[in-house]
C-alpha atoms as a PDB file:
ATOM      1  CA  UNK A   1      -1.184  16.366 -27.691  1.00  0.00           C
ATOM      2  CA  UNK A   2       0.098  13.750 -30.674  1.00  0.00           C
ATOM      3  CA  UNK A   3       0.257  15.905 -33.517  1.00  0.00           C
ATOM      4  CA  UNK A   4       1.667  13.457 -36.046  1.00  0.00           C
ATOM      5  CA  UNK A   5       0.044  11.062 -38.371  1.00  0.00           C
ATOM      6  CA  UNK A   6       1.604   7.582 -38.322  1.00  0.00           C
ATOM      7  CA  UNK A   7       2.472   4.898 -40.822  1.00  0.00           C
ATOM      8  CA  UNK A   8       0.719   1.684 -40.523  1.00  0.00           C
ATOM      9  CA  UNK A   9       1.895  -1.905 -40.803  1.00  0.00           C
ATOM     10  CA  UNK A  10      -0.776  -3.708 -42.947  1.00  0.00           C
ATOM     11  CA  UNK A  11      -4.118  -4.017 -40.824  1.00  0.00           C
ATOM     12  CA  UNK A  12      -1.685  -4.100 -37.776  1.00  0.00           C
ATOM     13  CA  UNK A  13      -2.267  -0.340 -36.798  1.00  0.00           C
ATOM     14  CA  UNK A  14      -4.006   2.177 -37.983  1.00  0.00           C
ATOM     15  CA  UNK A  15      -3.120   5.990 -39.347  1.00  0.00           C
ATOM     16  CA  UNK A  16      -3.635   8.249 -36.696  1.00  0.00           C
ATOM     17  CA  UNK A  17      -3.767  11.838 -39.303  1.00  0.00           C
ATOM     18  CA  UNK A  18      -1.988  13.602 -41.958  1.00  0.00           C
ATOM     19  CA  UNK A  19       1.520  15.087 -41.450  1.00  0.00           C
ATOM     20  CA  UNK A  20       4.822  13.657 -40.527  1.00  0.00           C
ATOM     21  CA  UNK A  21       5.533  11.168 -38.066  1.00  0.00           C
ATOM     22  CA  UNK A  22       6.703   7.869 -36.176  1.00  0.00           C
ATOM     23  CA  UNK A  23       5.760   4.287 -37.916  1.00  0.00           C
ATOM     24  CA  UNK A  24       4.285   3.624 -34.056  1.00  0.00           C
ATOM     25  CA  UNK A  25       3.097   6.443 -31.866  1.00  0.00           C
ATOM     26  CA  UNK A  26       4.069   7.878 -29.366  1.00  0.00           C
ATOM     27  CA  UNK A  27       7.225   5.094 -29.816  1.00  0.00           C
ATOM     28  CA  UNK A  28       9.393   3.702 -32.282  1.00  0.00           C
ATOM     29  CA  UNK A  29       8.700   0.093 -31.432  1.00  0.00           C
ATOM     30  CA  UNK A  30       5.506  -1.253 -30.780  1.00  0.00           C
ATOM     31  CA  UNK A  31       4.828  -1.809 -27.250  1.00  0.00           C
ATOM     32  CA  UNK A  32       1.518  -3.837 -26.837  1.00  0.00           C
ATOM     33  CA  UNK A  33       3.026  -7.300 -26.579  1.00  0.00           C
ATOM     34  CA  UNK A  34       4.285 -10.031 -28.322  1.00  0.00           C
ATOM     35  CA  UNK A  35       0.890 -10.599 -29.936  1.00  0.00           C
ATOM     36  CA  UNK A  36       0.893  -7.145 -31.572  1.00  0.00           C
ATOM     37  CA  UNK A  37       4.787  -7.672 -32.100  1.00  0.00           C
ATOM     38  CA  UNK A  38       4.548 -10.991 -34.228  1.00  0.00           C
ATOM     39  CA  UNK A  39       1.688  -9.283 -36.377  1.00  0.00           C
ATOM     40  CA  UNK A  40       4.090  -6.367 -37.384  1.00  0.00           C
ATOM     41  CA  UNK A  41       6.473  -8.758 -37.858  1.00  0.00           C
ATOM     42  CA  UNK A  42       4.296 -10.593 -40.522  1.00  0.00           C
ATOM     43  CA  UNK A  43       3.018  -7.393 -42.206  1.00  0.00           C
ATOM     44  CA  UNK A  44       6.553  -6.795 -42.353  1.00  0.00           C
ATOM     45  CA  UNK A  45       7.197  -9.486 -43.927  1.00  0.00           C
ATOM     46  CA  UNK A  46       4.331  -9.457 -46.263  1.00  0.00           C
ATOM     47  CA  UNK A  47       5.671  -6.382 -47.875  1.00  0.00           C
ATOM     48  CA  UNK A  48       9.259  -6.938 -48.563  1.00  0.00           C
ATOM     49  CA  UNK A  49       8.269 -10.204 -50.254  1.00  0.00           C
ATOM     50  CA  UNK A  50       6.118  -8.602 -52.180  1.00  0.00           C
ATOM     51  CA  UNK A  51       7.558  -6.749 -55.253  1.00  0.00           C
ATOM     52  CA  UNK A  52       9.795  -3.904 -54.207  1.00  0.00           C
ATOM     53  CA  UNK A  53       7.623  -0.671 -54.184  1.00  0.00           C
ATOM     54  CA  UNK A  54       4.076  -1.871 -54.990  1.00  0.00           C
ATOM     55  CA  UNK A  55       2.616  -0.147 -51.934  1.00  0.00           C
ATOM     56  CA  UNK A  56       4.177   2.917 -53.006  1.00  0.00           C
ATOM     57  CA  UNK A  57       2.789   3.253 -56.524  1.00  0.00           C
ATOM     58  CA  UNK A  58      -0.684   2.088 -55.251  1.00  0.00           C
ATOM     59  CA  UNK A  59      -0.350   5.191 -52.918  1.00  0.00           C
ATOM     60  CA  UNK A  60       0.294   7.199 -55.432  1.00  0.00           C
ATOM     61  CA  UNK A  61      -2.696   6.704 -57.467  1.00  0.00           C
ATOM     62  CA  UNK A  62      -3.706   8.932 -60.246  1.00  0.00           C
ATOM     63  CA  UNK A  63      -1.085  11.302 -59.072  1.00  0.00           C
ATOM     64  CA  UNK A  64       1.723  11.432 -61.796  1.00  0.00           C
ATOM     65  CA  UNK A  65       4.231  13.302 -60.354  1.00  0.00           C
ATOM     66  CA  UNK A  66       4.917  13.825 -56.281  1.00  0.00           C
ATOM     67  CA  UNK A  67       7.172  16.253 -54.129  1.00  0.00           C
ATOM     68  CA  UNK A  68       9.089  13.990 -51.932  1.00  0.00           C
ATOM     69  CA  UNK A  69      11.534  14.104 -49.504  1.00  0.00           C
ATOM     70  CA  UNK A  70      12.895  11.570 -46.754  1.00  0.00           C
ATOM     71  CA  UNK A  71      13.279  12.427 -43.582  1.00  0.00           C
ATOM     72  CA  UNK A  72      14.078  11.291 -39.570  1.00  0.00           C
ATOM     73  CA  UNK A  73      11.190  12.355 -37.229  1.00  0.00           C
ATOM     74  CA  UNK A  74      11.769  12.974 -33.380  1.00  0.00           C
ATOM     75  CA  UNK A  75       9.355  11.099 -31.266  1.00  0.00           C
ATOM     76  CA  UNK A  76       6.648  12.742 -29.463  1.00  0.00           C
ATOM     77  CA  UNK A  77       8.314  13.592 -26.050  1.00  0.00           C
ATOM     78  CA  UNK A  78      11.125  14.950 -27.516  1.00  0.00           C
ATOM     79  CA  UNK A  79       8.784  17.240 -29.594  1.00  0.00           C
ATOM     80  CA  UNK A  80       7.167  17.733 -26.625  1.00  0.00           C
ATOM     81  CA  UNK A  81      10.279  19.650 -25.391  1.00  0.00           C
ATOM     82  CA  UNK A  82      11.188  21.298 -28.295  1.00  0.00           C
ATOM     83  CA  UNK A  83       8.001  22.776 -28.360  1.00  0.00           C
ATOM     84  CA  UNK A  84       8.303  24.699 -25.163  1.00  0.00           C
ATOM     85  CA  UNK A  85      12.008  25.624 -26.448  1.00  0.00           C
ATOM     86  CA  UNK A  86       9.837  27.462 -28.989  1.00  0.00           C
ATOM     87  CA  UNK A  87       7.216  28.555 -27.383  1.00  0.00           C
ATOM     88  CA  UNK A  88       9.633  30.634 -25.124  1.00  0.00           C
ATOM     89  CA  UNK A  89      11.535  32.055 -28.505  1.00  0.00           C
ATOM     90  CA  UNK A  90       8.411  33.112 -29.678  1.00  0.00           C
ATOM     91  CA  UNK A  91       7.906  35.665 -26.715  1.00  0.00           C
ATOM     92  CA  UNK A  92      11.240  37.144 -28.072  1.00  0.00           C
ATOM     93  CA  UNK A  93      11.096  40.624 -29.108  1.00  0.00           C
ATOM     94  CA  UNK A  94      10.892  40.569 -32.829  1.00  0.00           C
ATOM     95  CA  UNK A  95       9.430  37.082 -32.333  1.00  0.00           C
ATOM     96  CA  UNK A  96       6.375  38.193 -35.139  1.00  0.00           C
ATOM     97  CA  UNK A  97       8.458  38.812 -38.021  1.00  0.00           C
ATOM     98  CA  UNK A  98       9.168  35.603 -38.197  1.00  0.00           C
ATOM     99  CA  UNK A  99       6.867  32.771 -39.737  1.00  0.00           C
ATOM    100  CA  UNK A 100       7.068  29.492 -36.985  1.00  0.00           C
ATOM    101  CA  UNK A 101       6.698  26.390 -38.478  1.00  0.00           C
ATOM    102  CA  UNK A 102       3.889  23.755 -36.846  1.00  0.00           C
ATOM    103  CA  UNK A 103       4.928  20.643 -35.015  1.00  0.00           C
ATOM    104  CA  UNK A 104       3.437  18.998 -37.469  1.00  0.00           C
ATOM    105  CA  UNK A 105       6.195  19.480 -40.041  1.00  0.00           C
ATOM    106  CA  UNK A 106       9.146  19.115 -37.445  1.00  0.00           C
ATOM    107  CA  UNK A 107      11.199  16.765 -39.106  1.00  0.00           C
ATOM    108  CA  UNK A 108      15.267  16.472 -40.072  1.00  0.00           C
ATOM    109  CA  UNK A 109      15.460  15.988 -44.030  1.00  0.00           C
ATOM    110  CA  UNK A 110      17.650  13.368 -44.893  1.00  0.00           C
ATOM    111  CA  UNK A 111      17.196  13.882 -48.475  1.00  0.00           C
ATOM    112  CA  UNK A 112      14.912  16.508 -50.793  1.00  0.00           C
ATOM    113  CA  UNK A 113      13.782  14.761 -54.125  1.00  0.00           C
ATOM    114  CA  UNK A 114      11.617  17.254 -55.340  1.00  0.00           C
ATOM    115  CA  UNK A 115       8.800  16.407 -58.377  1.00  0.00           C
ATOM    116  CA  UNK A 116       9.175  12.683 -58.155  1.00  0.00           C
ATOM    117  CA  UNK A 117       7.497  10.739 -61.609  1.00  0.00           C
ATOM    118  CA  UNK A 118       4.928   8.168 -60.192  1.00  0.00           C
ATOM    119  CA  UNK A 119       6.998   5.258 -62.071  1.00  0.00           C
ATOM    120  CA  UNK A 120      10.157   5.852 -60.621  1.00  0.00           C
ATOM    121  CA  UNK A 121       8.497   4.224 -57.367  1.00  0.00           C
ATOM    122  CA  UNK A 122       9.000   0.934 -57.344  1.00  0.00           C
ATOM    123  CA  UNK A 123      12.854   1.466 -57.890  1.00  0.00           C
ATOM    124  CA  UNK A 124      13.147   4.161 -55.411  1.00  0.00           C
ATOM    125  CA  UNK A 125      11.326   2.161 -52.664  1.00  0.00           C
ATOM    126  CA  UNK A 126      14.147  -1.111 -53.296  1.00  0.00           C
ATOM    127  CA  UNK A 127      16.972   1.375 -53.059  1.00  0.00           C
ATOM    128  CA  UNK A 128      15.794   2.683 -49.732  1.00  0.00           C
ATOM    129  CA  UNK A 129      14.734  -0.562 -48.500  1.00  0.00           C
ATOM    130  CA  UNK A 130      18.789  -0.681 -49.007  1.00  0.00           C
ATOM    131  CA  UNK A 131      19.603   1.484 -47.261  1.00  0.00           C
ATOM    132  CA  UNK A 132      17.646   1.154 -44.214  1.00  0.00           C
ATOM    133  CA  UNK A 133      19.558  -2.426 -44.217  1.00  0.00           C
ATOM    134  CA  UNK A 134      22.879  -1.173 -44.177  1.00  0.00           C
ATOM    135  CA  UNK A 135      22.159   1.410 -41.676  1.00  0.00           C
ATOM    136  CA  UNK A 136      21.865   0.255 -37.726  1.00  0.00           C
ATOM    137  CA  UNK A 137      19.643   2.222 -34.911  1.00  0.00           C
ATOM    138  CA  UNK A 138      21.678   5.233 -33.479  1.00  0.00           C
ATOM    139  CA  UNK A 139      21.121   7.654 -30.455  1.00  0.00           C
ATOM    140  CA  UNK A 140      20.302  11.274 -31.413  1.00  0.00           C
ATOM    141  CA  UNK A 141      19.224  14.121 -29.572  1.00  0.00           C
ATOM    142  CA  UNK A 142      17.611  17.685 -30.466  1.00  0.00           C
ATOM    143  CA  UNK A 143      20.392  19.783 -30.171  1.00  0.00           C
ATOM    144  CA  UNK A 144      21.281  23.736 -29.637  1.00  0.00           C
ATOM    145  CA  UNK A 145      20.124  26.186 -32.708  1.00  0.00           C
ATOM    146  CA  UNK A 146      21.371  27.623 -35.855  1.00  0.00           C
ATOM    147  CA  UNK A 147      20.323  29.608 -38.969  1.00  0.00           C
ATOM    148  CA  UNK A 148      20.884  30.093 -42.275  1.00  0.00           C
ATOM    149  CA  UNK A 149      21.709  33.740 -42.789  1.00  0.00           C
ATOM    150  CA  UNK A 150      18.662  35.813 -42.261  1.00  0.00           C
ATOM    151  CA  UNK A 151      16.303  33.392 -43.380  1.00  0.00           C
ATOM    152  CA  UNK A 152      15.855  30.531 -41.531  1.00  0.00           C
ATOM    153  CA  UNK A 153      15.942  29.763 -37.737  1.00  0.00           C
ATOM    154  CA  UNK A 154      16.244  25.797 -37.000  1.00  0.00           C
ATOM    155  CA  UNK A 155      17.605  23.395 -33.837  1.00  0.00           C
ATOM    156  CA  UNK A 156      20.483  20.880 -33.989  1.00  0.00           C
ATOM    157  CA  UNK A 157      21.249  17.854 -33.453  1.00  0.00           C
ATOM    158  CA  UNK A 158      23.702  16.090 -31.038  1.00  0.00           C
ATOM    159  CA  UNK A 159      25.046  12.097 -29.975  1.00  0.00           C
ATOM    160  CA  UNK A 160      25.619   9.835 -33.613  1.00  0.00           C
ATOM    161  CA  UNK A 161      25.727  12.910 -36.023  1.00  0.00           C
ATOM    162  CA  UNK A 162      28.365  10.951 -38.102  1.00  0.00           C
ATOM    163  CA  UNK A 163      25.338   7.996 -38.168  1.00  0.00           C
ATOM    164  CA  UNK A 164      22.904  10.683 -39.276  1.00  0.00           C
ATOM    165  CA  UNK A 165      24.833  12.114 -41.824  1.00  0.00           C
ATOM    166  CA  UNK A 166      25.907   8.541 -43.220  1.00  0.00           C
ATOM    167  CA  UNK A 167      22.038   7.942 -43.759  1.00  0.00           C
ATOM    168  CA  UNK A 168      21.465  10.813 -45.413  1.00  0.00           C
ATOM    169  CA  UNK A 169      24.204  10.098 -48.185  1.00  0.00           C
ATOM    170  CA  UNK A 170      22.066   6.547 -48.459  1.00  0.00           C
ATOM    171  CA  UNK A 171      19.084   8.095 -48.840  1.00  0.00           C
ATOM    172  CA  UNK A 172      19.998  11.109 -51.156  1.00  0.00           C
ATOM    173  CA  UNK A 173      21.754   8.342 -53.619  1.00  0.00           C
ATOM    174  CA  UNK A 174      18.948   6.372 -53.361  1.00  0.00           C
ATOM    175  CA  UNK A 175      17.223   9.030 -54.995  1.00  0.00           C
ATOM    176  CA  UNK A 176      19.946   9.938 -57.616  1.00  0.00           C
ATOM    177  CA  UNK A 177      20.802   6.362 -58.375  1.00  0.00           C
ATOM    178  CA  UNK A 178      16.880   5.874 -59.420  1.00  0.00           C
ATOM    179  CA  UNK A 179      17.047   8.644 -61.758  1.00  0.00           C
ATOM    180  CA  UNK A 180      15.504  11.831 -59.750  1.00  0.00           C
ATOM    181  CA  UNK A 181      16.977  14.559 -61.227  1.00  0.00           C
ATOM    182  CA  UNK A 182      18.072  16.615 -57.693  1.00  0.00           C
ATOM    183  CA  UNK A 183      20.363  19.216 -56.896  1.00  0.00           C
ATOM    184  CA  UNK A 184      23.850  19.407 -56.392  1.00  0.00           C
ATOM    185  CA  UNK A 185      24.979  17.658 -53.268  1.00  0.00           C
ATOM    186  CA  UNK A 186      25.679  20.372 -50.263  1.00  0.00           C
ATOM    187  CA  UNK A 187      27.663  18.976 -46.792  1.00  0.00           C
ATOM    188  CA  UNK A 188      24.684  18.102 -44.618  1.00  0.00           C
ATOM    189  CA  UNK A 189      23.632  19.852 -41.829  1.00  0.00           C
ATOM    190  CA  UNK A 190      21.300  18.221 -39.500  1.00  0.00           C
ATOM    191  CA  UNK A 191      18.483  20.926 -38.510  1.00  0.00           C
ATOM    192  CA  UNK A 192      14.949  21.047 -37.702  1.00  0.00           C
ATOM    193  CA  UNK A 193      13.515  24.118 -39.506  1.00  0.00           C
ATOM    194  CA  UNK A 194      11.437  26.268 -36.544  1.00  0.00           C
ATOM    195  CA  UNK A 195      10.884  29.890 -38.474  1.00  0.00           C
ATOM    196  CA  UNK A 196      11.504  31.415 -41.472  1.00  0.00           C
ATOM    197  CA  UNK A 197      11.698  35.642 -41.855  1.00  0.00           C
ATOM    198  CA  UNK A 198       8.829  37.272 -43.118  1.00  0.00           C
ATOM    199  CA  UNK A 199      10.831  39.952 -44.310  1.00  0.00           C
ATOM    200  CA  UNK A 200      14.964  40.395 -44.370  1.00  0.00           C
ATOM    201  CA  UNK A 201      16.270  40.365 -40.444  1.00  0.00           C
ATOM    202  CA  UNK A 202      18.931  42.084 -38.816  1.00  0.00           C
ATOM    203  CA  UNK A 203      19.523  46.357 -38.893  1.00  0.00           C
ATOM    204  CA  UNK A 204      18.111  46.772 -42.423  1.00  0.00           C
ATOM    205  CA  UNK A 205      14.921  44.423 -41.597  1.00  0.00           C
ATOM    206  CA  UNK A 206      13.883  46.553 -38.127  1.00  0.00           C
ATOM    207  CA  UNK A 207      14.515  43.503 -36.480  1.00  0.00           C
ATOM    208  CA  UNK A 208      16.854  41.576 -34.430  1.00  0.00           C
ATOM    209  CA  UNK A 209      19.066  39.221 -36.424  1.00  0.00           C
ATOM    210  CA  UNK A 210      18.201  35.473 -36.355  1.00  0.00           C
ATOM    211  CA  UNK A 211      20.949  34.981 -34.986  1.00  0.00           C
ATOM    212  CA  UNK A 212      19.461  36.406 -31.688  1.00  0.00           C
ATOM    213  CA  UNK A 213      16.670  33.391 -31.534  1.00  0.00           C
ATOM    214  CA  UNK A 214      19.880  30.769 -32.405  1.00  0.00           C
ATOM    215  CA  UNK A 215      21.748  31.689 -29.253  1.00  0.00           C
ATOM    216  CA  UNK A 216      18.993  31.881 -26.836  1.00  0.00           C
ATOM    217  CA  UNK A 217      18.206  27.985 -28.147  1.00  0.00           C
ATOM    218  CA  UNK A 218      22.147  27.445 -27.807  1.00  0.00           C
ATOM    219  CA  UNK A 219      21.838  25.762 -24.196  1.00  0.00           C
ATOM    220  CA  UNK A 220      19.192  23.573 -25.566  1.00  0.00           C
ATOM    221  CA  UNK A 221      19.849  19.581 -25.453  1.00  0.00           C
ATOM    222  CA  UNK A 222      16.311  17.219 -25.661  1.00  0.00           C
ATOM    223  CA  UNK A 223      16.204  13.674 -24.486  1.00  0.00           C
ATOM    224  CA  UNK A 224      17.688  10.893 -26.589  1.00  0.00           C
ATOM    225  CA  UNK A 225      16.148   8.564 -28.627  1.00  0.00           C
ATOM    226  CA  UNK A 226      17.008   5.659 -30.744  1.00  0.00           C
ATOM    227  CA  UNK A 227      16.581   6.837 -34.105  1.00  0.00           C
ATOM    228  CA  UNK A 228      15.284   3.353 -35.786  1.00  0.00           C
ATOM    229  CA  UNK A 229      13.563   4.195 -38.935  1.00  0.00           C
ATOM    230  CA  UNK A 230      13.401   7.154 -41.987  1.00  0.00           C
ATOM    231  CA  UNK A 231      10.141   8.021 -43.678  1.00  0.00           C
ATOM    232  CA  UNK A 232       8.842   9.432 -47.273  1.00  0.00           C
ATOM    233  CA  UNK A 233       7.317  11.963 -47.248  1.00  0.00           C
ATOM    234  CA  UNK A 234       5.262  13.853 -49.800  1.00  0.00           C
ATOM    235  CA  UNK A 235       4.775  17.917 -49.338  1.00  0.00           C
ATOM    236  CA  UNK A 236       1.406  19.456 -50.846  1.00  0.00           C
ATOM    237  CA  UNK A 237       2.560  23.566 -51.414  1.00  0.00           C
ATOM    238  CA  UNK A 238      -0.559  25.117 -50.181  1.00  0.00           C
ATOM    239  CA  UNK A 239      -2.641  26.774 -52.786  1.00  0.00           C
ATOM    240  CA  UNK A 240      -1.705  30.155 -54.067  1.00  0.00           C
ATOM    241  CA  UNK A 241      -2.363  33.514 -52.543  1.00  0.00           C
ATOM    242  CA  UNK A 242      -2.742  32.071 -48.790  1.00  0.00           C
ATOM    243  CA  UNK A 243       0.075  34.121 -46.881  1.00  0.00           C
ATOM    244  CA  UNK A 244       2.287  32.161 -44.417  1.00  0.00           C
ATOM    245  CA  UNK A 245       0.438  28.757 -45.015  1.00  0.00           C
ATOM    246  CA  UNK A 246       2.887  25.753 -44.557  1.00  0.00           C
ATOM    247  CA  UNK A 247       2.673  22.571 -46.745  1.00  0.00           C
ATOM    248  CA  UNK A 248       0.907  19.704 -45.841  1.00  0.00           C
ATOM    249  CA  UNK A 249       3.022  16.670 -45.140  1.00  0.00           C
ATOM    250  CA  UNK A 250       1.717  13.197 -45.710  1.00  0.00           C
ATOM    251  CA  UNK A 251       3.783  10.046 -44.509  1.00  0.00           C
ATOM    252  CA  UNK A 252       3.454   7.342 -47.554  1.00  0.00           C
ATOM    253  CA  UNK A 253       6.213   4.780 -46.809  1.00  0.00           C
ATOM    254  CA  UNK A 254       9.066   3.848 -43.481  1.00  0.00           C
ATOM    255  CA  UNK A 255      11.697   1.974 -43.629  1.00  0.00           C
ATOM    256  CA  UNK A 256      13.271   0.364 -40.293  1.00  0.00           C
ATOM    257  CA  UNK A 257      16.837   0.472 -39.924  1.00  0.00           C
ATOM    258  CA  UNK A 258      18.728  -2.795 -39.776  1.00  0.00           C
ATOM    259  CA  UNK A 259      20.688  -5.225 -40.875  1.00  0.00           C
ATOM    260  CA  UNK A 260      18.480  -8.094 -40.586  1.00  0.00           C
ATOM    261  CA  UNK A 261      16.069  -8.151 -44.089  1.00  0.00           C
ATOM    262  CA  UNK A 262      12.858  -8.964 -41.784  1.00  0.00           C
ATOM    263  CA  UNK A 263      13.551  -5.657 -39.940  1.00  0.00           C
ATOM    264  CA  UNK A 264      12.964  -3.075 -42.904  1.00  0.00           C
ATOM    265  CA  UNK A 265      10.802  -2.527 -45.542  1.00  0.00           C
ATOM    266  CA  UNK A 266       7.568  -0.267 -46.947  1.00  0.00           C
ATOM    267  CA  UNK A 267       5.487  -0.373 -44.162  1.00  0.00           C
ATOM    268  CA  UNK A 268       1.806   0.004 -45.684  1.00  0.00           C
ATOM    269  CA  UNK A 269       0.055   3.490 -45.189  1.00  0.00           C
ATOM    270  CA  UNK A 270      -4.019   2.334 -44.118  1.00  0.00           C
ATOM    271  CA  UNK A 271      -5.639   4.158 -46.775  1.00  0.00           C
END
């Protein structure tokens, strides 16, 4: 089942639900013909010629200050497999100390902004409309596992890692160069977050260690994919006193990688 929302370009498609996910489902590209083709191409168009990040700060509304981050989503099949990676993990003993995450939030952060001020927008969208042009398509595939001491269980990435990790510098200093105060910068490591402990793992937690779920993912390698465009995303914490609720994701913006200028830009959300 398609558990992502989608982006939307102009009237040319339509959102398909909140969360995380593709500019076209279940694809990157649209695949309905040339008519459908030429009208992406003009909504496209539309909104890079229009002043950089206007669709953005319409989005945002009354909403003064946003959690954002920007991040690569894997298409649907490859989720598809992923998931039943998972699923088998999750029959692991020990498997119920651990919180899973939903396929709705599978994503690979390219770059955390945090609280985001509505009016730094606009400059934030032109910087990674920059990006996106200096960046070209390249293959990746979900990868093996990994975790982050006790804490966090997440799958890799293999194929243009170098690529990846080149966008994510882009996107992180689009952030910084627009003035969003963000952390530190850390080496990136690609992952897709799967669990997180309810409680500390290993001989102290009366549990097995994460790193028992890591290696049993280790022979894992999904199907490549072009990866062709980044999204922003903003994350809703859920309200307090709900135990183990994840955030809500909601796509606002995608940018297609490319060097060409009519190949990437804000491509509208339908409200």
């Amino acid at each position: 089942m398609q558990a992502f929302g989608g982006t939307a370009y102009g009237a040319a498609r339509k959102t398909i639900g909140p969360g995380i996910g593709p500019a076209v489902s279940p694809g990157i590209s649209p695949a309905n013909g040339a008519a459908e083709s030429a009208a992406v191409s003009a909504a496209v168009s539309a909104a890079i010629g229009s002043a950089a990040g206007t669709v953005l700060s319409r989005i945002a509304g009354d909403t003064r200050v946003m959690r954002l981050f920007v991040a690569v989503v894997p298409p649907a099949p490859q989720l598809d497999e992923l998931g039943a990676a998972a699923a088998r993990l999750e029959g692991l003993p020990g498997a119920d100390g651990l919180r899973w995450t939903g396929r709705a939030g599978w994503h690979y952060t390219l770059a955390f902004y945090g609280s985001v001020p509505e009016d730094v927008l606009p400059e934030l969208s032109e910087r990674l409309g920059r990006a996106a042009r200096r960046s070209d398509a390249f293959p990746l595939s979900i990868s093996g596992g990994g975790h982050f001491g006790n804490g966090v269980l997440w799958a890799g990435a293999a194929g243009a890692v170098e690529e990846l990790r080149r966008l994510a510098a882009r996107t992180d200093a689009a952030g910084r160069r627009s003035g969003i105060a963000m952390e530190e910068p850390r080496r990136f490591t690609p992952h897709l977050t799967l669990a997180r402990a309810r409680r500390r793992r290993g001989a102290a937690g009366g549990g097995p260690a994460l790193s028992t779920y890591a290696e049993a993912l280790g022979d894992f390698v999904g199907t490549p994919w072009d990866v062709s465009e980044f999204v922003l995303v903003r994350s809703s914490l859920p309200a307090g006193g709900t135990p183990g609720a994840e955030p809500r994701y909601e796509t606002l913006a995608a940018w297609r990688l490319g060097r060409d200028p009519g190949a990437a830009g804000p491509l509208e959300q339908a409200r």
